[in-house]
Structure formats: C-alpha cells, structure tokens
C-alpha atoms as a PDB file:
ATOM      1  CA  UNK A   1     139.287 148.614  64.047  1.00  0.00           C
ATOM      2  CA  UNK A   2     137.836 151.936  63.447  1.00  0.00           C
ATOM      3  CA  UNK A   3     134.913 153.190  65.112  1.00  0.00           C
ATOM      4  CA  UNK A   4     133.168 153.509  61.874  1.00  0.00           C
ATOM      5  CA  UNK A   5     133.625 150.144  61.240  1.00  0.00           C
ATOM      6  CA  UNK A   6     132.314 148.990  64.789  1.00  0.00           C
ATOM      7  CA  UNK A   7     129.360 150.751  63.623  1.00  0.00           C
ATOM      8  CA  UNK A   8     129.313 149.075  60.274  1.00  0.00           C
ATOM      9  CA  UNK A   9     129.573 145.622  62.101  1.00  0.00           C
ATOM     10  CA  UNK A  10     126.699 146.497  64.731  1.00  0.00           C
ATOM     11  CA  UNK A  11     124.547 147.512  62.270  1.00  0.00           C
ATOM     12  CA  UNK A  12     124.488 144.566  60.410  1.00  0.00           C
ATOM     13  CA  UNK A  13     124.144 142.443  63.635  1.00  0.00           C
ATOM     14  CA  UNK A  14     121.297 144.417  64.052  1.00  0.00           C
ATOM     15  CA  UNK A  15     119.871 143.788  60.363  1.00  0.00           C
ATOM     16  CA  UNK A  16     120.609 139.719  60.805  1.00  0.00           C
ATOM     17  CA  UNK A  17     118.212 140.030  63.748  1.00  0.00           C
ATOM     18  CA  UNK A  18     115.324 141.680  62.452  1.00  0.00           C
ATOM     19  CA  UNK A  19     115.366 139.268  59.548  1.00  0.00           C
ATOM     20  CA  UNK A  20     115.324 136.790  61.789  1.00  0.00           C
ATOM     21  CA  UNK A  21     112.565 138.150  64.058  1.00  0.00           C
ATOM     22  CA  UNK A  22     110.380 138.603  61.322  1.00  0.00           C
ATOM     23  CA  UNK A  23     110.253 134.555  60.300  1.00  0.00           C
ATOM     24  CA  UNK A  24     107.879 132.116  61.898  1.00  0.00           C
ATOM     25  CA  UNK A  25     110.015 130.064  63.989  1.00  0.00           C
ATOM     26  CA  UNK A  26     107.661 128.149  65.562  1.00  0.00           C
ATOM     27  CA  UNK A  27     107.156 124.472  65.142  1.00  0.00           C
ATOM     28  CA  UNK A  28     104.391 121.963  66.844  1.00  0.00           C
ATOM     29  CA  UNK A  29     106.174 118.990  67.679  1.00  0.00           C
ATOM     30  CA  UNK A  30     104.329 115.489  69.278  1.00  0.00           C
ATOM     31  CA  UNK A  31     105.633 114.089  72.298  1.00  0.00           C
ATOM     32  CA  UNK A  32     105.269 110.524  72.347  1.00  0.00           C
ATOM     33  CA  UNK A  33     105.200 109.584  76.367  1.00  0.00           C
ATOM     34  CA  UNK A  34     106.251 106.471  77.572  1.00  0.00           C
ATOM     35  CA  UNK A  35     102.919 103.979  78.373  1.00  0.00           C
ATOM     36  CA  UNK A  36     102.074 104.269  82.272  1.00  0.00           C
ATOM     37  CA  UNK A  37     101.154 101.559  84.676  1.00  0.00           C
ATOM     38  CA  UNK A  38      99.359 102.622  87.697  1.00  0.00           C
ATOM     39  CA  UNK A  39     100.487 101.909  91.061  1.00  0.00           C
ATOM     40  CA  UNK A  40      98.157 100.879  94.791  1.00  0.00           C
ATOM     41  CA  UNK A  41      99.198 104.607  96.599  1.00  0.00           C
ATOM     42  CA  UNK A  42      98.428 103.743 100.254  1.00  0.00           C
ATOM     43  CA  UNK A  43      98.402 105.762 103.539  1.00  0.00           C
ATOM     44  CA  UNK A  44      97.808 104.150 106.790  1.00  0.00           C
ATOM     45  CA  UNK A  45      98.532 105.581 109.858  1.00  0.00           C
ATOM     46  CA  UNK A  46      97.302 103.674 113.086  1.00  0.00           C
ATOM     47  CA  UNK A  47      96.535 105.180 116.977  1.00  0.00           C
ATOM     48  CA  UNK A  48      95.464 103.372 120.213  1.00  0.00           C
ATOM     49  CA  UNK A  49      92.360 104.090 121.196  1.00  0.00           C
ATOM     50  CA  UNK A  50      91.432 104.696 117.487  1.00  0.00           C
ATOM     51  CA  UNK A  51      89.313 102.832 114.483  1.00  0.00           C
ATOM     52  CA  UNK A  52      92.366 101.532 112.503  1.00  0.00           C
ATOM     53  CA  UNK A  53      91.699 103.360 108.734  1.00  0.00           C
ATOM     54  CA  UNK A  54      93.719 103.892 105.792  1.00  0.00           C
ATOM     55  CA  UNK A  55      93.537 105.471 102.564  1.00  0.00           C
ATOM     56  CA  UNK A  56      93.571 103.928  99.270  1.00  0.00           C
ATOM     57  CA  UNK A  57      93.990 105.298  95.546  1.00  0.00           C
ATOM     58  CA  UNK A  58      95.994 104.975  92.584  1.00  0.00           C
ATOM     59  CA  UNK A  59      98.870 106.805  90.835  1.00  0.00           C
ATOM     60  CA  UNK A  60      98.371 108.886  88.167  1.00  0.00           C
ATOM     61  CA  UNK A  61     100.384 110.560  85.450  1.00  0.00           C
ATOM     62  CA  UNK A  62     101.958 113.466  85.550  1.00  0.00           C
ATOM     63  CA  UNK A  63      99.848 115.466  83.459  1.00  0.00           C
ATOM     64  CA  UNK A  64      97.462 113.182  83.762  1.00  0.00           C
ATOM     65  CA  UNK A  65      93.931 114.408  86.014  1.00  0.00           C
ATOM     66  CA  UNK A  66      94.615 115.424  89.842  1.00  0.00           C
ATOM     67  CA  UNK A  67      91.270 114.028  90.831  1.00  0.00           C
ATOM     68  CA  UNK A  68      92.041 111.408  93.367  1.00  0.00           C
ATOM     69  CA  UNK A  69      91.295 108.135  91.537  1.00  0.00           C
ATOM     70  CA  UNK A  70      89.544 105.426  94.390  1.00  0.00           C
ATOM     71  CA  UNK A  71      89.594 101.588  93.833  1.00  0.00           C
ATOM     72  CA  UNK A  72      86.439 100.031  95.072  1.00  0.00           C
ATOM     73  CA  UNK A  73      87.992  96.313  94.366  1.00  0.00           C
ATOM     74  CA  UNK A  74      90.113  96.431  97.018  1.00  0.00           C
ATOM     75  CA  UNK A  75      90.816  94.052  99.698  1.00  0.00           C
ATOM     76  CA  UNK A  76      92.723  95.511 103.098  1.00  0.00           C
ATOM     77  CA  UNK A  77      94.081  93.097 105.940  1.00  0.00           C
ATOM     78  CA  UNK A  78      95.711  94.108 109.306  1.00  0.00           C
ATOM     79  CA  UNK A  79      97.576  91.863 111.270  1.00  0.00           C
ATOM     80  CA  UNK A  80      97.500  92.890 114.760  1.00  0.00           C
ATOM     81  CA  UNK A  81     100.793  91.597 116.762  1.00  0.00           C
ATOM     82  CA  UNK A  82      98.842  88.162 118.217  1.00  0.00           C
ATOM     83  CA  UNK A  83      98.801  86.805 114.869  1.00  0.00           C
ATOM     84  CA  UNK A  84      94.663  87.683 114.608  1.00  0.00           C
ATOM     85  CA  UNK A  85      93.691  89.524 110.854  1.00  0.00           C
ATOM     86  CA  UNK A  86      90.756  92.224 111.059  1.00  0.00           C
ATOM     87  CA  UNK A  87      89.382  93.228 107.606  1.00  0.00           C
ATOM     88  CA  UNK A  88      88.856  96.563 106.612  1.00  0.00           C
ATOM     89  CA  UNK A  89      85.349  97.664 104.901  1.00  0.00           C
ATOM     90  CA  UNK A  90      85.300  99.575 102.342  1.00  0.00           C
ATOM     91  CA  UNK A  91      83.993 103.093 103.859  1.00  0.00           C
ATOM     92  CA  UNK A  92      84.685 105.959 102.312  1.00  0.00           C
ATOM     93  CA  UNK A  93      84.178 109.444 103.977  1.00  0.00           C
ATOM     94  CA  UNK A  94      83.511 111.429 100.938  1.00  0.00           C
ATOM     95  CA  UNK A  95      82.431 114.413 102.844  1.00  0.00           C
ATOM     96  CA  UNK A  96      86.107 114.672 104.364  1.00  0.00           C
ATOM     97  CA  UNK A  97      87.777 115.571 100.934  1.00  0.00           C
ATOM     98  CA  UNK A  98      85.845 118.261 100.433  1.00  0.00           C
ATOM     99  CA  UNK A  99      86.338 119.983 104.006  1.00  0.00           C
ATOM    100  CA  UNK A 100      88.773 122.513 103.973  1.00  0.00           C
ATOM    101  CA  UNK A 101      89.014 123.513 106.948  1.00  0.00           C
ATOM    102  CA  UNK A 102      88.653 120.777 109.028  1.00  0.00           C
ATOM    103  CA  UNK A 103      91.829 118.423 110.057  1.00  0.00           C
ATOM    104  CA  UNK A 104      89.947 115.248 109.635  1.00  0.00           C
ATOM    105  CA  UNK A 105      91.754 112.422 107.886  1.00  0.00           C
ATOM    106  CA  UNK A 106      90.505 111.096 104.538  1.00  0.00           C
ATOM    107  CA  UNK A 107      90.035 107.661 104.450  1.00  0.00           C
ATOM    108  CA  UNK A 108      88.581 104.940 102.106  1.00  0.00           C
ATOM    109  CA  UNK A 109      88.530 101.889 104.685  1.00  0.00           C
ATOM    110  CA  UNK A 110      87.826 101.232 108.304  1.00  0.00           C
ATOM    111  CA  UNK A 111      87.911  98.905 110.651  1.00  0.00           C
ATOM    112  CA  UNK A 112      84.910  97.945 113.231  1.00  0.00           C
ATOM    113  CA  UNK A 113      86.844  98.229 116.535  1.00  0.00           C
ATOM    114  CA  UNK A 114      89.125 100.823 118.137  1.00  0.00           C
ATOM    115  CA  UNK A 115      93.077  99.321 117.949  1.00  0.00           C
ATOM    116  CA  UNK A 116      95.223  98.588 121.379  1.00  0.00           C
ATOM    117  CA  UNK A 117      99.126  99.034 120.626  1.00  0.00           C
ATOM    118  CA  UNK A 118     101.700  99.578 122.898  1.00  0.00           C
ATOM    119  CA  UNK A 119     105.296  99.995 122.687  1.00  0.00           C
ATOM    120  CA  UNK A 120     107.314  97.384 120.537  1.00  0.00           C
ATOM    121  CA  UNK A 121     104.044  95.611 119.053  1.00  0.00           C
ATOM    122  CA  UNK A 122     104.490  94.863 115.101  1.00  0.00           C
ATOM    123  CA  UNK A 123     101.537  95.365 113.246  1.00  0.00           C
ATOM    124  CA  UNK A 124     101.345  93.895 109.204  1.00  0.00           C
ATOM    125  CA  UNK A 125      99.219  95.499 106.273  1.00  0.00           C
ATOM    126  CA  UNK A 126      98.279  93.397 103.226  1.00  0.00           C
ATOM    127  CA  UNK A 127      96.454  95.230 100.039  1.00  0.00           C
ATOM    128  CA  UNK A 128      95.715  93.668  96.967  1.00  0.00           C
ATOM    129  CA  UNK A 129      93.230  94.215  94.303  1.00  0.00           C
ATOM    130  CA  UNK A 130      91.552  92.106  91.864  1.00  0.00           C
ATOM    131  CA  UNK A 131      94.069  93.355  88.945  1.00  0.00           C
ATOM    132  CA  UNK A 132      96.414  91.531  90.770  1.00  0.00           C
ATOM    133  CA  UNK A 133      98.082  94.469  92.408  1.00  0.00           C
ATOM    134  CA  UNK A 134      99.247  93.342  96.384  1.00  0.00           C
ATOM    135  CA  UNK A 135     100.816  95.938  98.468  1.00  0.00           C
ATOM    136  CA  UNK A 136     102.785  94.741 102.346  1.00  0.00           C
ATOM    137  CA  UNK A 137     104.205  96.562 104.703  1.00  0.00           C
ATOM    138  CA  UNK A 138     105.113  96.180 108.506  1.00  0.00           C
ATOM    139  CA  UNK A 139     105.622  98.546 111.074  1.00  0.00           C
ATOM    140  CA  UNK A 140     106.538  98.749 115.025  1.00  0.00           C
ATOM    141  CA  UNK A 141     105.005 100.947 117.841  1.00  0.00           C
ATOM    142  CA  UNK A 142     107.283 103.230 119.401  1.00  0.00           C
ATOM    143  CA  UNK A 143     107.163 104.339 122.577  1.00  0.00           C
ATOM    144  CA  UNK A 144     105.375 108.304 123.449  1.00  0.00           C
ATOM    145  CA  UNK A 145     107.767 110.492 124.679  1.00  0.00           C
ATOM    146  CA  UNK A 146     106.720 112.956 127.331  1.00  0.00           C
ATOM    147  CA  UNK A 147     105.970 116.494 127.435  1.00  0.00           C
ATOM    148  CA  UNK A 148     108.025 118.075 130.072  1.00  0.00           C
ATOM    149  CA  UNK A 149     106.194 121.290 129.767  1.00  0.00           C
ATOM    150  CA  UNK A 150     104.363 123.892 127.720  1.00  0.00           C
ATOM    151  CA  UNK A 151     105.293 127.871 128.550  1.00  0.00           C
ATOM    152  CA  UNK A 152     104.411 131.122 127.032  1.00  0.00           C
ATOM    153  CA  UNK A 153     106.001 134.753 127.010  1.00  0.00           C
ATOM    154  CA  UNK A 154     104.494 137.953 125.892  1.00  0.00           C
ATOM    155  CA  UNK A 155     106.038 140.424 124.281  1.00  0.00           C
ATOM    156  CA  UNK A 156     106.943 144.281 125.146  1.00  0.00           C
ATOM    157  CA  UNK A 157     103.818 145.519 123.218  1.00  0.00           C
ATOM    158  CA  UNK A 158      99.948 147.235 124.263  1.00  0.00           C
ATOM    159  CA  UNK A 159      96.842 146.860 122.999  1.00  0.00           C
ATOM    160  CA  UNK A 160      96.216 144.437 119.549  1.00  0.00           C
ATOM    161  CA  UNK A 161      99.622 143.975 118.992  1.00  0.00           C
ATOM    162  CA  UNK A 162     100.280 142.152 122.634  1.00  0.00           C
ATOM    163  CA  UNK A 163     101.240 138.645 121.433  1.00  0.00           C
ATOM    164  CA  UNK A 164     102.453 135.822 122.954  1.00  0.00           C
ATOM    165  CA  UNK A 165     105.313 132.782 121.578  1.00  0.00           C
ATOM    166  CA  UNK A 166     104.871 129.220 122.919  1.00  0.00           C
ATOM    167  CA  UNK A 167     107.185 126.601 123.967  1.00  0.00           C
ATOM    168  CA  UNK A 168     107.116 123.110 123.650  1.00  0.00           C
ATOM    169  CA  UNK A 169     110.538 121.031 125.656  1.00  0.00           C
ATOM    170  CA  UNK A 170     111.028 117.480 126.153  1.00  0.00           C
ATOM    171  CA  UNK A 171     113.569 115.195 126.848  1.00  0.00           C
ATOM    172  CA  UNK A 172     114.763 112.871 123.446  1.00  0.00           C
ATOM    173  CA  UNK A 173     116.058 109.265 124.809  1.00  0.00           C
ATOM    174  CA  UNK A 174     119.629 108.247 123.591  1.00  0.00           C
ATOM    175  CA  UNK A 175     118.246 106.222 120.907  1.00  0.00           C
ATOM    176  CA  UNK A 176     119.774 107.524 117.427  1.00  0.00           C
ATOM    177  CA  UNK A 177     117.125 107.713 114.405  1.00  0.00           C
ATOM    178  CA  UNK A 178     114.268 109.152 116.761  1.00  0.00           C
ATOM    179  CA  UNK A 179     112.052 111.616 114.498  1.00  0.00           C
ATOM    180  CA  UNK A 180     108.991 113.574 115.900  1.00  0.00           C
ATOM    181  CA  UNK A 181     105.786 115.620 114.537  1.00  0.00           C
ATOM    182  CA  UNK A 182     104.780 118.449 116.862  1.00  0.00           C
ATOM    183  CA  UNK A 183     101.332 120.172 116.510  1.00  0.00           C
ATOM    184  CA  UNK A 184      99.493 123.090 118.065  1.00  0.00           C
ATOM    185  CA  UNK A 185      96.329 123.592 118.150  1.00  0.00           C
ATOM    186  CA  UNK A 186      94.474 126.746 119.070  1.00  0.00           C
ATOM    187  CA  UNK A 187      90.465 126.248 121.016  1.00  0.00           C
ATOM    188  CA  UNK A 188      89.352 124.120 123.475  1.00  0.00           C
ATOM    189  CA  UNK A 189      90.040 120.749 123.161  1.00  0.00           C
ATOM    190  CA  UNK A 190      86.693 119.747 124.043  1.00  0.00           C
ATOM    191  CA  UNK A 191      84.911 121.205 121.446  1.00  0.00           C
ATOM    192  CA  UNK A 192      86.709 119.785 118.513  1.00  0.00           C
ATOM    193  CA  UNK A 193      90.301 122.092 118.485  1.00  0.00           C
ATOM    194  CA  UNK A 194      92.213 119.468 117.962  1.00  0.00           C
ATOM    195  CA  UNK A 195      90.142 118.136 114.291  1.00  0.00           C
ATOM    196  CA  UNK A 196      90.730 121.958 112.695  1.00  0.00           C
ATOM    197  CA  UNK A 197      93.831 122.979 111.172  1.00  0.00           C
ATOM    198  CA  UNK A 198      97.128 123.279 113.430  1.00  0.00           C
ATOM    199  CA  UNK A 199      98.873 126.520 114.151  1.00  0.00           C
ATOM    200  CA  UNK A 200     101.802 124.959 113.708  1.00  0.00           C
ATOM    201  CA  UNK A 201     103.012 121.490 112.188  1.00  0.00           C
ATOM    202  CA  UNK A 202     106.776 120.560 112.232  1.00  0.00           C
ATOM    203  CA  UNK A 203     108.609 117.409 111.850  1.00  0.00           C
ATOM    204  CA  UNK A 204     111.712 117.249 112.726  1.00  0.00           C
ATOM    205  CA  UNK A 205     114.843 114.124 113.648  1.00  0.00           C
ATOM    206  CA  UNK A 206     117.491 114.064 116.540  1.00  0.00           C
ATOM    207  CA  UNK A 207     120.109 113.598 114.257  1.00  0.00           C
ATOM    208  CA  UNK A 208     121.754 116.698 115.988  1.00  0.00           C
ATOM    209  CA  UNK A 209     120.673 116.795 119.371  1.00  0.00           C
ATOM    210  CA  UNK A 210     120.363 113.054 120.408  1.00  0.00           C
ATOM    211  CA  UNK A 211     119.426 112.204 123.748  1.00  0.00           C
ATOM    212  CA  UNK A 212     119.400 116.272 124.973  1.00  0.00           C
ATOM    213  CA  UNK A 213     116.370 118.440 125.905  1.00  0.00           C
ATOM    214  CA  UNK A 214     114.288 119.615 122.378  1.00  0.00           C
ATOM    215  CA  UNK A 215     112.770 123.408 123.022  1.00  0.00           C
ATOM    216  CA  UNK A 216     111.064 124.338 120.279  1.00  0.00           C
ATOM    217  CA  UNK A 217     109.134 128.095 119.952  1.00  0.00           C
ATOM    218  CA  UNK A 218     107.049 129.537 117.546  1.00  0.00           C
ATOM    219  CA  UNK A 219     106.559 133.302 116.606  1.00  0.00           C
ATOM    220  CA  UNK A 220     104.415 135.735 118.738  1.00  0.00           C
ATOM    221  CA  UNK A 221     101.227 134.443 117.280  1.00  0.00           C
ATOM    222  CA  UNK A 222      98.616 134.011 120.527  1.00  0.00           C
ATOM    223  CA  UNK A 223      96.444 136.253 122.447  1.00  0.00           C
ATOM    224  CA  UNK A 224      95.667 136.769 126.173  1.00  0.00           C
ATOM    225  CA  UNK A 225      92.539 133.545 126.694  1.00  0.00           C
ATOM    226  CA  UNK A 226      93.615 131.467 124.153  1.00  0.00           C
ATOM    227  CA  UNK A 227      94.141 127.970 124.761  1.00  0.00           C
ATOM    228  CA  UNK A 228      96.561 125.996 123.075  1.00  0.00           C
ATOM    229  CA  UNK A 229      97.031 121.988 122.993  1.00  0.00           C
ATOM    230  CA  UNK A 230     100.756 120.745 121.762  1.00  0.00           C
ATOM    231  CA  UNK A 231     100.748 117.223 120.569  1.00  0.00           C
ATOM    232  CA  UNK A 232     103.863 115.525 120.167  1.00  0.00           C
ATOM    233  CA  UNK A 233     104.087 112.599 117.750  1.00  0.00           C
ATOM    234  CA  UNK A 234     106.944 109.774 118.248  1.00  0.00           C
ATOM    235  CA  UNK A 235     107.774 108.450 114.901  1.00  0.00           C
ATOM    236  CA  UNK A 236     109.860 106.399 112.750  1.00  0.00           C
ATOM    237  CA  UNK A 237     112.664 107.986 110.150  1.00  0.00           C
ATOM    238  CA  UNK A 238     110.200 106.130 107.150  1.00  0.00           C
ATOM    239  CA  UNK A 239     106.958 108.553 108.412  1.00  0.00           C
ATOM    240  CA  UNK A 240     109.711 111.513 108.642  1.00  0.00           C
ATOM    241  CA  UNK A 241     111.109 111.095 105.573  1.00  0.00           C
ATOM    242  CA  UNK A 242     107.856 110.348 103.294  1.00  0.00           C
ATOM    243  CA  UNK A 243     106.432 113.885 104.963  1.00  0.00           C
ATOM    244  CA  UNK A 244     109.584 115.179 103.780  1.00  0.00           C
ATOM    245  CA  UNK A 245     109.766 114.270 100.114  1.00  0.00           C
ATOM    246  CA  UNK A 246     105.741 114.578 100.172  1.00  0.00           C
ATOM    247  CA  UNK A 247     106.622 118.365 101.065  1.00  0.00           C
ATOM    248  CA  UNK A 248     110.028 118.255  98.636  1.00  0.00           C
ATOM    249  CA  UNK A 249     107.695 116.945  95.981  1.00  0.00           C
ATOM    250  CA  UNK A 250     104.966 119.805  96.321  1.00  0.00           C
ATOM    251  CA  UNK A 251     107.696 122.828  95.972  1.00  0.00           C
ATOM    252  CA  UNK A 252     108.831 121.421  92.974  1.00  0.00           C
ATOM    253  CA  UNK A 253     106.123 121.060  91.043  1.00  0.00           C
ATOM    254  CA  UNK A 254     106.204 123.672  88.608  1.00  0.00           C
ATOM    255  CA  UNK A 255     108.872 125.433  89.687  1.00  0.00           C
ATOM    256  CA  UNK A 256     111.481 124.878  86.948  1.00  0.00           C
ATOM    257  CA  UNK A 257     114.174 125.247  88.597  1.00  0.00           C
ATOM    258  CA  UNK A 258     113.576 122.741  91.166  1.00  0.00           C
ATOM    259  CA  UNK A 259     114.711 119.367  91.252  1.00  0.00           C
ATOM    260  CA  UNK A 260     112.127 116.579  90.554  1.00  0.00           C
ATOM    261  CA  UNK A 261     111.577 115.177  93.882  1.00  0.00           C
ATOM    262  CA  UNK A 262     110.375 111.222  94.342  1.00  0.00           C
ATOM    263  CA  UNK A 263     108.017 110.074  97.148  1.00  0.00           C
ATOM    264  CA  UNK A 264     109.512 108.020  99.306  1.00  0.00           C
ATOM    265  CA  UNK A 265     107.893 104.697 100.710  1.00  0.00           C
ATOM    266  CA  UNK A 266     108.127 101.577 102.970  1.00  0.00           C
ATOM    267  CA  UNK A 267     106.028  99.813 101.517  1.00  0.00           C
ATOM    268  CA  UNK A 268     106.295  96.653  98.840  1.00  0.00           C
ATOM    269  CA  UNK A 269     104.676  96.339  96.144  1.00  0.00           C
ATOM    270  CA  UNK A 270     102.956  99.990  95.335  1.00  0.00           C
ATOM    271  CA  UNK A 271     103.419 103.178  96.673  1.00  0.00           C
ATOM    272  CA  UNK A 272     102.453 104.831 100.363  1.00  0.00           C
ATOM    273  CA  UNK A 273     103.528 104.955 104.564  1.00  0.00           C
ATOM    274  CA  UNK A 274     102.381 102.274 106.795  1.00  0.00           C
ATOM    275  CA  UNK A 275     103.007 104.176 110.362  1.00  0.00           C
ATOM    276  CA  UNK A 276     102.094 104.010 114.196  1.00  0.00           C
ATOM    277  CA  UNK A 277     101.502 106.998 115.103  1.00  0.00           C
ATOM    278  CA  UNK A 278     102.262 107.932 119.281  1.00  0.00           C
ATOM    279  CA  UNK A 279     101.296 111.280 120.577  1.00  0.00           C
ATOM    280  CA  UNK A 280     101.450 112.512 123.851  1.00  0.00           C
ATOM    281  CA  UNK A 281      99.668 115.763 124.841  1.00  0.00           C
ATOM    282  CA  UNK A 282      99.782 119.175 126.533  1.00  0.00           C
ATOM    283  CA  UNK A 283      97.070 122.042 126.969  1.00  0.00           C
ATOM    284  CA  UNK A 284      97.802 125.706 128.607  1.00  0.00           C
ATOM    285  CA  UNK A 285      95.615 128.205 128.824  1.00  0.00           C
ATOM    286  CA  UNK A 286      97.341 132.058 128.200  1.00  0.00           C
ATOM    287  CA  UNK A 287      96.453 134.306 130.979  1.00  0.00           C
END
C-alpha cells in the first residue's frame, strides 16, 4: 500500500468518526432492582467491669439512604454463663453519633449492671423483633494476654522535629487462631485519653508468628511529655475478620475497580459480631 493510500484510508477513519460524534448516542434506560428485605445488623461487644450494650439497626440498600435506620421494637436477651437472662432497655445515646471526635461507642441498648467474665465463660445473645426477625449468637471469653513492656526511642533530630516511635511487645501463647487489636492513646488516662480517638488502631492474627514475642512500632509521631496508654485486645478470628471485611468493605465502595467486599458475621439469623472483648493495659510517660 502506498502512502497516499494510507492517507486515503485515515482520512476516512477520521470522517466515520466525526459522523459518529456528531449523533446523540445517549439512551435513558430503567433499572429494575431486585425487591430488598431488610436484615437485624447487630454489634455487641462485652467487657468486665462494664454495662453490657449493643447496637441495633437495620440493613439498608445499596443506594438506598446512609442514615442509620434504629428499631425501637426490639427485644435483646443476654445469657450470662450461670444460665441467668438480663434484659437490655432500650437506651439510645443519640448524642454519641453525632460526636466526632470522641471514641465513645454508639449504642441503642443497655443493661442495668456492670458484667463479670473471666476466661472460658460462654455468654448467649438473643434479638428478635416484633416482625418476626430473631437474631443468636454465642461467644467465649478469652483470656488477656500481658503486656511485657512499652519503650520509646527518639530520633537524631533538634528542636520541633525531635520525635519519638513507640513499642508495644508481648509474648503470644502457642495457641493457633489467636488475633489481637492494639490501641494507643495519647493524654492522661485520667482525664478521659482513653474515650478520644487512638493514635493508632491495628488488628492483627498470629498466623505467622505463633507462640513468639509480637513487637510492634509505630512511626516517630510523639513528643518529649506526652503520655501514651497501649491497650491490647485478645480476640477471636470472628471479631478479626468482621473488622477486616468492615475495612475491605469501606475501600471498595466506589472505587470501581475494587472488588465488592461482603461483611462477615457470626451471628444467625441477621447480620453483626457478638464479641468479648479482653484488654490489658500499659501507660509510659516520654521523658
């Protein structure tokens, strides 16, 4: 072929697509969706020492509204491990979804007195509404693992820019399928540190390093007088793996190129994490 005719054949390639460019190809088309059924979406995470509370809303579609939707016809039942079942009111602390800064937990129910647990107990949760909706779920108490210590280094730097990483070790026992949620907290425990927003919050599993020493560091972040508070959370794979696929789920979301990520549950009957939470914890003081 000729270079003429190359330029011929361009040409008219070029001519096809500015004919084409100048029609209305646009087209509104109606998506039928599938009918929805909304789901109980619970969250209950108990503590010793602690009111036991949990929260308590529905599913939603997709593109449906993100305002959190909360049941008021809702019964909640926790079995404590001698068999006795404490009711939990109906108490939402409205004031708590609206706080942005502060770490407090939203919840919709409460109970009247603070919970004893220790290791190995099995507590039970029963929800059910008067739409006939009944979520269960069981879950065991496992045992706080010790922080061995809490350190700090400074770096090489003057002035401002003199910073300081912290270190968090401890000792995993050689039980496999041991996961963990480490937080630190920056302020005097005292006076409320520990209900702001964490410095740091990491979960994490043993998978790799089961039954060896766990040293975990963070970036040159703190300043000569701070005091910081680690809190180290012994948990089951179900908590680690809902935070996960709660966090999974959040990157996707409109990132098209992401793959749709489902929340995962243990729980029957509805959506949600029925956990025991046991921290143990650690303050230091930078000097």
């Amino acid at each position: 072929m000729s270079l003429l005719s190359k330029w011929i054949g361009l040409l008219g390639v070029a001519s096809l697509w500015l004919g084409l460019t100048g029609c209305n190809l646009e087209q509104d088309i109606d998506v039928e969706l599938p009918s929805y059924s909304a789901e109980l979406a619970v969250e209950c995470y108990l503590e010793a020492g602690k009111r036991p509370s949990l929260t308590v809303t529905t599913t939603v579609p997709y593109l449906g509204a993100v305002v959190p939707q909360l049941p008021s016809n809702v019964t909640v039942r926790l079995t404590l491990p001698n068999g006795t079942v404490v009711p939990l009111a109906f108490q939402p602390n409205y004031q708590a979804l609206t706080d942005t800064v502060s770490g407090i937990k939203f919840y919709t129910h409460i109970g009247r007195d603070t919970l004893v647990a220790r290791a190995g107990d099995v507590f039970k949760l029963e929800v059910s509404d008067t739409q006939g909706r009944r979520v269960t779920g069981t879950t065991t108490m496992l045992a706080p693992i010790p922080i061995d210590s809490v350190e700090y280094k400074f770096n090489d730097k003057s002035g401002s820019e003199r910073k300081a990483y912290f270190l968090t070790s401890f000792l995993d026992p050689p039980t496999p399928n041991d996961c963990y949620r480490l937080q630190l907290h920056r302020g005097d425990p005292a006076k409320g540190a520990l209900l702001k927003r964490p410095e740091t919050d990491n979960s994490f599993e043993d998978r790799l390093l089961n039954g060896q020493r766990f040293v975990l560091g963070t970036s040159y972040r703190f300043s000569k007088g701070d005091t910081v508070t680690a809190t180290l959370y012994h948990t089951d794979a179900a908590f680690y793996r809902f935070r996960q696929s709660v966090r999974d789920a959040r990157n996707a979301n409109g990132n098209p190129f992401a793959q749709p990520s489902a929340i995962f549950s243990n729980v029957q009957g509805g959506v949600g994490i029925f956990s025991v939470l046991s921290p143990t914890r650690a303050t230091r003081i930078i000097r």
